[in-house]
N, C-alpha and C. Protein backbone atom coordinates (compact mmCIF):
# COMPACT_ATOMS: atom_id res chain seq x y z
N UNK A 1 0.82 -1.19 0.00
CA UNK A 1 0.00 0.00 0.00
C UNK A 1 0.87 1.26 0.00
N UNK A 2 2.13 0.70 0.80
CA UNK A 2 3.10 2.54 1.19
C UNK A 2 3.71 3.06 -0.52
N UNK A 3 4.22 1.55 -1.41
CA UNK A 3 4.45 1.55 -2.30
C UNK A 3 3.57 2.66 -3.46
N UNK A 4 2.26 1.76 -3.37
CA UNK A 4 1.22 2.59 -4.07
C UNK A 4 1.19 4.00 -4.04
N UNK A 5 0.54 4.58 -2.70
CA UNK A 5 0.54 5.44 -1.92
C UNK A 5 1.74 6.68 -2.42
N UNK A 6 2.77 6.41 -2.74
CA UNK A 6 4.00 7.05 -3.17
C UNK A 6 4.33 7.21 -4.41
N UNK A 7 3.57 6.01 -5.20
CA UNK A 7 3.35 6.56 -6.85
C UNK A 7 2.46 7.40 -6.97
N UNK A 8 1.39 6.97 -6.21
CA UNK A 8 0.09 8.01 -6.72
C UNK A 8 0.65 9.53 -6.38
N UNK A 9 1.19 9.88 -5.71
CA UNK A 9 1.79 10.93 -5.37
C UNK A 9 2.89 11.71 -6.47
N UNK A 10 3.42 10.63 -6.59
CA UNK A 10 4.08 10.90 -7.52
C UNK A 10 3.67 11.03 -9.34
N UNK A 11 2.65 10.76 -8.95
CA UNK A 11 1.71 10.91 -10.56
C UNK A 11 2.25 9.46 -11.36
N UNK A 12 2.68 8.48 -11.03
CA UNK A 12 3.31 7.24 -11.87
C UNK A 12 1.78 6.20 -11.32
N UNK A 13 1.97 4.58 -12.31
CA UNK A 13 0.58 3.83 -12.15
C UNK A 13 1.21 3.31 -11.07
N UNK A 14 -0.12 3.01 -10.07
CA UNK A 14 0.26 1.94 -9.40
C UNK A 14 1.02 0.75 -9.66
N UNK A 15 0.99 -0.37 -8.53
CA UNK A 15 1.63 -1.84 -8.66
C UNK A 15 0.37 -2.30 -8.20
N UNK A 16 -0.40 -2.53 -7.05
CA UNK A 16 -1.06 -3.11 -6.49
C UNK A 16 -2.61 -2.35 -6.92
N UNK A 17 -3.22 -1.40 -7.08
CA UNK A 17 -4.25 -0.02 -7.51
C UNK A 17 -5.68 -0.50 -5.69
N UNK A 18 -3.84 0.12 -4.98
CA UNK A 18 -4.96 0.28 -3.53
C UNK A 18 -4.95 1.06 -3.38
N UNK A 19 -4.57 2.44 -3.85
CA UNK A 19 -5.22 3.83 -3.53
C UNK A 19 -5.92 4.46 -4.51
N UNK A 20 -7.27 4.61 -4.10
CA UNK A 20 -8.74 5.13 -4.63
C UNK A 20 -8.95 6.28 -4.51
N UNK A 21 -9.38 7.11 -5.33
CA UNK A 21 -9.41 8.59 -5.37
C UNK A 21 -10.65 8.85 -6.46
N UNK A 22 -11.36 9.86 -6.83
CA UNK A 22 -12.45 10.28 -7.33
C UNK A 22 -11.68 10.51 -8.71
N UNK A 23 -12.54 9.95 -9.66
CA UNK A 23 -12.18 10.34 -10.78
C UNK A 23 -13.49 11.25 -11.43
N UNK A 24 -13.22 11.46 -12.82
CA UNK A 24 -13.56 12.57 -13.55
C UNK A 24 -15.49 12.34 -13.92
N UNK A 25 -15.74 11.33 -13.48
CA UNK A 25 -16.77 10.21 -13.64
C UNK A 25 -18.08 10.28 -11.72
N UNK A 26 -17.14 11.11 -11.18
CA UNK A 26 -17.79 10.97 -10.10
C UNK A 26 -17.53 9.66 -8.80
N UNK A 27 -16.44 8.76 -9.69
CA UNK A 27 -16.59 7.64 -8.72
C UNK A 27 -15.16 7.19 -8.35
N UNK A 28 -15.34 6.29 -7.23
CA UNK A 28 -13.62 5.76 -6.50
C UNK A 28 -12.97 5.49 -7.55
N UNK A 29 -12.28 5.02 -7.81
CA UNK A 29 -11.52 4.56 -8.75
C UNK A 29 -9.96 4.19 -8.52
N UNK A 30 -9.25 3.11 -8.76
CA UNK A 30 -7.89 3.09 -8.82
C UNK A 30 -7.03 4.04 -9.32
N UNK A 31 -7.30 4.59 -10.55
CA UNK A 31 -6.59 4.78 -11.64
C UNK A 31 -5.60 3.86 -12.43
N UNK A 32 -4.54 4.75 -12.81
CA UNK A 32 -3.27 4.01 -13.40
C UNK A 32 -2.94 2.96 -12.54
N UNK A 33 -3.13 1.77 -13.11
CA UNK A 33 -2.09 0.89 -12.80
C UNK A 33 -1.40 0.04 -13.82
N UNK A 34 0.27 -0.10 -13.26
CA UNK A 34 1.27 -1.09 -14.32
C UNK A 34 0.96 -1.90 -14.60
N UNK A 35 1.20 -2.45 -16.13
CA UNK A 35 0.83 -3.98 -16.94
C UNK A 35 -0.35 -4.84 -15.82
N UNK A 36 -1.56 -4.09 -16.01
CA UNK A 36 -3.16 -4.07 -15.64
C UNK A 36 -3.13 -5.64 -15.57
N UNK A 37 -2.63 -6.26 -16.46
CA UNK A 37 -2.83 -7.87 -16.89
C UNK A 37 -2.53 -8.90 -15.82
N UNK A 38 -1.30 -8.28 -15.36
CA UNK A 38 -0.50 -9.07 -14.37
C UNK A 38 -1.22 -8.75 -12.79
N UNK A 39 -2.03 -7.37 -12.92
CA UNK A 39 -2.48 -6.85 -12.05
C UNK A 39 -2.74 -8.03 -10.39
N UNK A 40 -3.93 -8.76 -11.22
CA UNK A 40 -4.44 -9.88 -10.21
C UNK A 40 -3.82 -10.75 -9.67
N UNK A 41 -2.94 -11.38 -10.13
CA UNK A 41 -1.51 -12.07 -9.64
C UNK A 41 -0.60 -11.26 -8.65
N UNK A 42 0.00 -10.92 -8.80
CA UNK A 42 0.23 -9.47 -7.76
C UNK A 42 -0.35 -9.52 -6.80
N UNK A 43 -1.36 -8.91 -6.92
CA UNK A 43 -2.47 -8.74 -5.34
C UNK A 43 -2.81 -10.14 -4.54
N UNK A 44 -2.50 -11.05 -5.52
CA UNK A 44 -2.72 -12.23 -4.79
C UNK A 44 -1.97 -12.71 -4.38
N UNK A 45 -0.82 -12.57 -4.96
CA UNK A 45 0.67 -12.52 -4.47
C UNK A 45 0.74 -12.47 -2.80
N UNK A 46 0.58 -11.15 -2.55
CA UNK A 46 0.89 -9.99 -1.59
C UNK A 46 -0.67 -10.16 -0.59
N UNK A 47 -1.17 -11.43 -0.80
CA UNK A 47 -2.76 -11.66 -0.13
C UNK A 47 -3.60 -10.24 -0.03
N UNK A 48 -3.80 -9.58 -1.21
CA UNK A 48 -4.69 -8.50 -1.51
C UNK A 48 -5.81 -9.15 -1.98
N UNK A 49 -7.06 -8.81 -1.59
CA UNK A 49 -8.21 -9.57 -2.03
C UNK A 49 -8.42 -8.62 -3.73
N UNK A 50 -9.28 -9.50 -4.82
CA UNK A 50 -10.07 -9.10 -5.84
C UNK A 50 -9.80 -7.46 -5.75
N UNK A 51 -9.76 -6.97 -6.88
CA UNK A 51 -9.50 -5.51 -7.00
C UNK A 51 -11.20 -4.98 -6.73
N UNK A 52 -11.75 -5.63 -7.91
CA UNK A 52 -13.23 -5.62 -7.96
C UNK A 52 -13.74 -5.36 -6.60
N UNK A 53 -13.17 -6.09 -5.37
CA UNK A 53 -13.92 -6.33 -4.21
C UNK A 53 -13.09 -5.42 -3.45
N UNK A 54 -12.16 -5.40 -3.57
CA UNK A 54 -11.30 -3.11 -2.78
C UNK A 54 -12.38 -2.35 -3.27
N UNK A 55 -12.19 -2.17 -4.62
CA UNK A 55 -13.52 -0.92 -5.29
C UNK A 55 -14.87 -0.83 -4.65
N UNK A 56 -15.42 -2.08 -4.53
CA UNK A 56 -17.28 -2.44 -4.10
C UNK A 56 -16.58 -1.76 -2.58
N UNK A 57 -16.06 -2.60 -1.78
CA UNK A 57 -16.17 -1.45 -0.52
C UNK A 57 -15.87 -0.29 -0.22
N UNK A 58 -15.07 -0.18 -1.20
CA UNK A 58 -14.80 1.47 -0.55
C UNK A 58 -15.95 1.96 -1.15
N UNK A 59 -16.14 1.74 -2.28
CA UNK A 59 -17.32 2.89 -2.60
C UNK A 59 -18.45 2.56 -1.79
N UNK A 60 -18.75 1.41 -1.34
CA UNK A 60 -19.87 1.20 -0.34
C UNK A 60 -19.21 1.78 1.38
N UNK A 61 -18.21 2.26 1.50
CA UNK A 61 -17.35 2.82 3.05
C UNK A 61 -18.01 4.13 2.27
N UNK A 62 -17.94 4.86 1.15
CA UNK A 62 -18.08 6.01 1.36
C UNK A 62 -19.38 6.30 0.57
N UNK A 63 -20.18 5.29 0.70
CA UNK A 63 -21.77 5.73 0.28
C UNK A 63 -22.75 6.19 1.80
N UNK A 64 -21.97 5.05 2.72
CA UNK A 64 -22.45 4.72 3.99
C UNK A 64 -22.02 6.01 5.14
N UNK A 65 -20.56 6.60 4.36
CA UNK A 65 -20.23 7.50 5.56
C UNK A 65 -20.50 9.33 4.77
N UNK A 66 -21.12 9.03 3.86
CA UNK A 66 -21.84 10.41 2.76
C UNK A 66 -20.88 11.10 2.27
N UNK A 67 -19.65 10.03 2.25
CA UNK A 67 -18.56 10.86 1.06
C UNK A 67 -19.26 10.99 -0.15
N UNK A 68 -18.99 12.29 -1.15
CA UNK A 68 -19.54 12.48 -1.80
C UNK A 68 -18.85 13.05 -3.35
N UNK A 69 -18.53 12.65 -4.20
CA UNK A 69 -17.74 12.96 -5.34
C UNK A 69 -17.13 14.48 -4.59
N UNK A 70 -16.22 15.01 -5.42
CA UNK A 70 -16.34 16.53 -5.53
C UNK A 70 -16.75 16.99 -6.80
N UNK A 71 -17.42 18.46 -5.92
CA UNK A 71 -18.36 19.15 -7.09
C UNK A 71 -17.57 19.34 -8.58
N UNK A 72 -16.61 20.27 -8.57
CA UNK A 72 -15.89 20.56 -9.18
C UNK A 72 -14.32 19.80 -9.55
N UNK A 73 -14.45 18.71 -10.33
CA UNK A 73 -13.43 17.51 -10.37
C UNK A 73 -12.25 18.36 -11.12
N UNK A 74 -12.22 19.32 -11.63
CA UNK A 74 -10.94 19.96 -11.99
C UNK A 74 -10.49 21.02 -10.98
N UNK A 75 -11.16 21.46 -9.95
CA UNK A 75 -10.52 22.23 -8.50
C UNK A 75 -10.38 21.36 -7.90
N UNK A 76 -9.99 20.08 -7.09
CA UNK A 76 -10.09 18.97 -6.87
C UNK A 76 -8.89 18.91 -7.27
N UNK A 77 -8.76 18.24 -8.38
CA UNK A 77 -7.21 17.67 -8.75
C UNK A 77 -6.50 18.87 -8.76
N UNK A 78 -6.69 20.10 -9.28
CA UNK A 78 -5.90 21.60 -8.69
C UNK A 78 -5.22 21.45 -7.71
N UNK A 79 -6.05 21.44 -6.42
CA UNK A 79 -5.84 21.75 -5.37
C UNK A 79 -4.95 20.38 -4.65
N UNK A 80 -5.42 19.03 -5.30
CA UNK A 80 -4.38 17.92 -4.52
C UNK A 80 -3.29 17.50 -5.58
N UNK A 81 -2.90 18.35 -6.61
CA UNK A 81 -1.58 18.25 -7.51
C UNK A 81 -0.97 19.64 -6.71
N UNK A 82 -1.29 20.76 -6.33
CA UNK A 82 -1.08 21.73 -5.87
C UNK A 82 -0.26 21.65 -4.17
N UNK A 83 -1.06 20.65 -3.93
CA UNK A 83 -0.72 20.25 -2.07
C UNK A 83 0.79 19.31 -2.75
N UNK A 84 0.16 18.27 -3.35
CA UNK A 84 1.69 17.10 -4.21
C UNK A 84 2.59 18.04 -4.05
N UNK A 85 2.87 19.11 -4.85
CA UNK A 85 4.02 20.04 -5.25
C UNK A 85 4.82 20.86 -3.44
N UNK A 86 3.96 21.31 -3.13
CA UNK A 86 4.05 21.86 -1.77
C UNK A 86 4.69 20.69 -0.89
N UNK A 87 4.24 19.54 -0.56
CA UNK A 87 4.76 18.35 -0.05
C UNK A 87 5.92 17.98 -0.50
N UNK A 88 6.23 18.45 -1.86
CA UNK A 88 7.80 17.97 -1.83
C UNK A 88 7.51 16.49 -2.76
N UNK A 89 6.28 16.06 -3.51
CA UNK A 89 6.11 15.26 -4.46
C UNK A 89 6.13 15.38 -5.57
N UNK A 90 7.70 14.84 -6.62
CA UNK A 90 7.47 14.84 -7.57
C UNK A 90 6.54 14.66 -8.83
N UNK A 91 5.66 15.47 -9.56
CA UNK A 91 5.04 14.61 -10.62
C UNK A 91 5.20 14.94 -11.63
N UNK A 92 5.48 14.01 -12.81
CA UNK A 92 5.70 14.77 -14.25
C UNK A 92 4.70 15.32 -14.78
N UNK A 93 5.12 16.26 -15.66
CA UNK A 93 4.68 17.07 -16.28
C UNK A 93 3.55 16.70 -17.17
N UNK A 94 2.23 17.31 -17.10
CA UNK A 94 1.46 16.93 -18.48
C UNK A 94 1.62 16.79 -19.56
C-alpha cells in the first residue's frame, strides 16, 4: 500500500491499484495501474483480495459515511496536484 501510496503521489501507475481517489466520472476509482494484466496475480501474491472487491467497498465505506464525489473535479485535482508540489512530491509534467 506505502508503495502505491507514493506513486500516486508521484503521478506514476500503481503496482497493487490500492489507492482510490475520485475520478472525472464521479466515482472511487484506482486509476493508473502497471501492466493491468499481471495486475491480479500481484495482489494475490501480496494476499490483496479481488480488485473488484477493494472498489465495491470502498465505494460502499463512502456511500455509507456520505462521502460524496467533488463538485468541481478539476478544482479537486488543482488543489491535490497543488498540495503534491508543496509536499515535496514529484510529478511529471502533463
Amino acid at each position: 500500500m506505502l508503495e502505491d501510496r507514493i506513486r500516486f503521489f508521484e503521478g506514476r501507475p500503481q503496482r497493487y491499484g490500492t489507492q482510490l481517489d475520485w475520478d472525472a466520472d464521479g466515482s472511487l476509482s484506482p486509476g493508473e495501474v502497471e501492466d493491468a494484466h499481471k495486475l491480479a496475480a500481484r495482489r494475490e501474491a501480496v494476499g490483496l483480495p479481488p480488485l473488484e472487491k477493494q472498489i465495491e467497498d470502498a465505494r460502499s465505506r463512502a456511500a455509507a459515511e456520505g462521502d460524496l464525489p467533488p463538485a468541481d473535479y478539476q478544482a479537486y485535482v488543482d488543489a491535490r496536484d497543488k498540495w503534491a508540489a508543496k509536499a515535496g512530491w514529484h510529478r511529471p509534467a502533463p
